[in-house]
C-alpha atoms as a PDB file:
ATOM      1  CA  UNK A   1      41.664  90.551  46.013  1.00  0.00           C
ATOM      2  CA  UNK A   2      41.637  87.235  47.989  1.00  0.00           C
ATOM      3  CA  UNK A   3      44.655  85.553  49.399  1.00  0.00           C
ATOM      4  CA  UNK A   4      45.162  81.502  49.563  1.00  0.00           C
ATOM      5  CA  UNK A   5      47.271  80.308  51.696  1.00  0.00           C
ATOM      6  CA  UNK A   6      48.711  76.827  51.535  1.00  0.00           C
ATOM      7  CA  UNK A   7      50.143  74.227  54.218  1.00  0.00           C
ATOM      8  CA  UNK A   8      51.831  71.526  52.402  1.00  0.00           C
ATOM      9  CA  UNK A   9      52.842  68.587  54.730  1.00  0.00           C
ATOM     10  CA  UNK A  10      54.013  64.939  54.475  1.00  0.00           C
ATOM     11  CA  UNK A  11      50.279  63.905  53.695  1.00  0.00           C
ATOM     12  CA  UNK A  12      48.148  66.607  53.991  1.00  0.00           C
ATOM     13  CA  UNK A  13      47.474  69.968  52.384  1.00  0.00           C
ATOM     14  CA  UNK A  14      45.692  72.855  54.806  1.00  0.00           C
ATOM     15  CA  UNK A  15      44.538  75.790  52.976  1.00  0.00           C
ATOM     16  CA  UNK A  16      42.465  78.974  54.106  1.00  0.00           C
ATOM     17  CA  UNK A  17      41.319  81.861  51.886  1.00  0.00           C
ATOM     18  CA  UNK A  18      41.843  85.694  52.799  1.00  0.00           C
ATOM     19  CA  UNK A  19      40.737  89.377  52.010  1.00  0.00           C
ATOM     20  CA  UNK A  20      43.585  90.927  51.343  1.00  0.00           C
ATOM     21  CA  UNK A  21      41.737  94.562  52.120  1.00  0.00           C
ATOM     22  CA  UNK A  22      40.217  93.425  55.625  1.00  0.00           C
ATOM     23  CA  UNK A  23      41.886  89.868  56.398  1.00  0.00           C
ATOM     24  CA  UNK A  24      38.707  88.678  57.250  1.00  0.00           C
ATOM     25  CA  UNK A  25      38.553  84.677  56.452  1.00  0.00           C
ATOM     26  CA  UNK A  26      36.836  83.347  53.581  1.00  0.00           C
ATOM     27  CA  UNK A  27      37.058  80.146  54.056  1.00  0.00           C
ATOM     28  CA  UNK A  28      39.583  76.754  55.046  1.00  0.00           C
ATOM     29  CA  UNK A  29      39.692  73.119  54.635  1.00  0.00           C
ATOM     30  CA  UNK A  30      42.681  70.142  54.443  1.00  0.00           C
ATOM     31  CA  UNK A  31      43.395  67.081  52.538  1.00  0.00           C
ATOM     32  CA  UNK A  32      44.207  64.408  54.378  1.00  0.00           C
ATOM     33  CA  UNK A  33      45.853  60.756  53.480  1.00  0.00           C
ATOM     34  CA  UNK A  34      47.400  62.457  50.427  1.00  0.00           C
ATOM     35  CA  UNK A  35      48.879  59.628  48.875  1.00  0.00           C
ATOM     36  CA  UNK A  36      46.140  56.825  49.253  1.00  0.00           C
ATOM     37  CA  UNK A  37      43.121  55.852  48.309  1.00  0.00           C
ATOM     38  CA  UNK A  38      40.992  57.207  50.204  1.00  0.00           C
ATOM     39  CA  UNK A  39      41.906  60.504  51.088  1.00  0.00           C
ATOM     40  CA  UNK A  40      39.597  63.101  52.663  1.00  0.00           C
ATOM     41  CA  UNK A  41      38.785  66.764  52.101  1.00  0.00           C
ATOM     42  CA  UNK A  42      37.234  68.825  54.846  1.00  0.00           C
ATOM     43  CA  UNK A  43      35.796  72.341  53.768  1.00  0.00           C
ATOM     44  CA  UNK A  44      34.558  74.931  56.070  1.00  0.00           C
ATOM     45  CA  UNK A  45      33.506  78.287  54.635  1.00  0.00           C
ATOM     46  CA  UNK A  46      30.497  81.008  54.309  1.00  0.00           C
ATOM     47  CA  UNK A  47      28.013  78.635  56.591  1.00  0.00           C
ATOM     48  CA  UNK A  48      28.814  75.322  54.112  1.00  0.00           C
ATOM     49  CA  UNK A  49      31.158  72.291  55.833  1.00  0.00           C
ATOM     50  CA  UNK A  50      31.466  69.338  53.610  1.00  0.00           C
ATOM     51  CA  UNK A  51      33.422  66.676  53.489  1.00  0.00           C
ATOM     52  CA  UNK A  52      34.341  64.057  50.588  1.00  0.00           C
ATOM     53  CA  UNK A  53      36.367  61.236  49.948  1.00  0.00           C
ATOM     54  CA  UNK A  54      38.330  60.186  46.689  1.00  0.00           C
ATOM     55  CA  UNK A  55      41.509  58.931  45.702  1.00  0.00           C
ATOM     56  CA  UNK A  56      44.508  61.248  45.843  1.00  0.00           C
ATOM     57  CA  UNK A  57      47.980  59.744  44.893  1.00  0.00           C
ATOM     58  CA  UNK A  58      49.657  63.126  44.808  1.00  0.00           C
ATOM     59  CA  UNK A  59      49.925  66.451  46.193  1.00  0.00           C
ATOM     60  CA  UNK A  60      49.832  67.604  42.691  1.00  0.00           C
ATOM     61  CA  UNK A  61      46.482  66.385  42.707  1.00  0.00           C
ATOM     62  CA  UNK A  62      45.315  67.234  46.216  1.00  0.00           C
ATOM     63  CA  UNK A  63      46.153  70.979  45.162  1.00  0.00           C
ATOM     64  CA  UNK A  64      44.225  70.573  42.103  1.00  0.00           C
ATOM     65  CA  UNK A  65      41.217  69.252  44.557  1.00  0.00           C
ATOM     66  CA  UNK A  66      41.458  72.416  46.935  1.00  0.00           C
ATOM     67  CA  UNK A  67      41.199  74.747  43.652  1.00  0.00           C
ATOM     68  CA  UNK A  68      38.452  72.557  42.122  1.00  0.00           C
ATOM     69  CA  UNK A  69      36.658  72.795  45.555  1.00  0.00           C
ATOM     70  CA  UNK A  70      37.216  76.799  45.633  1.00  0.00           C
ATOM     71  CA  UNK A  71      36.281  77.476  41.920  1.00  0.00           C
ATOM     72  CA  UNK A  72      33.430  75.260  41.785  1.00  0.00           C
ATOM     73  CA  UNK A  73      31.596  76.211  44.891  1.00  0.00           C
ATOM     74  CA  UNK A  74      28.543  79.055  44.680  1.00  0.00           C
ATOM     75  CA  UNK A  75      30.341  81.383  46.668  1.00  0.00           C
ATOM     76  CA  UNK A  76      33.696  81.078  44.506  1.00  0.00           C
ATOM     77  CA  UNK A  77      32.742  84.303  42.719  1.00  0.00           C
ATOM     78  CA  UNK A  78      32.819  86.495  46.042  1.00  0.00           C
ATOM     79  CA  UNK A  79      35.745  84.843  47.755  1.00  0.00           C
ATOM     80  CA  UNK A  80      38.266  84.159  44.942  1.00  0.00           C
ATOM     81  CA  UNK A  81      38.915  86.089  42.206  1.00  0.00           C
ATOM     82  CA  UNK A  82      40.532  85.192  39.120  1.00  0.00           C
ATOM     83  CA  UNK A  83      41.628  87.486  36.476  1.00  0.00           C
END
């Protein structure tokens, strides 16, 4: 089972991903200028860094980017696993 762990601030959200068994890291990343325009997400995991820029007027929705980001990337299916 993998663990996320979230950091919620004023206008950011940090996350990192977890192996419950070993605690090894899976991967991490933030969103930051949550509540403008042009906020940025920074991804580091498995040898992939990206970042990308969109707007984000919520931390509703920068949560929904971070799990968009984790479900949607090739290595989703060893890292996080959904039910």
């Amino acid at each position: 089972m993998s663990i996320l762990t979230l950091n919620c601030g004023s206008s950011s959200v940090k996350y990192a991903v977890y192996d419950e068994e070993t605690g090894d890291f899976g991967c991490r990343g933030i969103v930051e200028r949550v509540g403008e325009e042009h906020a940025r997400l920074r991804h580091q995991g498995r040898g992939e860094e990206r970042t990308e820029e969109r707007d984000c007027p919520d931390h509703r929705a920068a949560v929904r980017w971070v799990l968009d980001t984790l479900t949607g990337a090739a290595w989703a299916t060893e890292v996080v696993r959904f039910p």
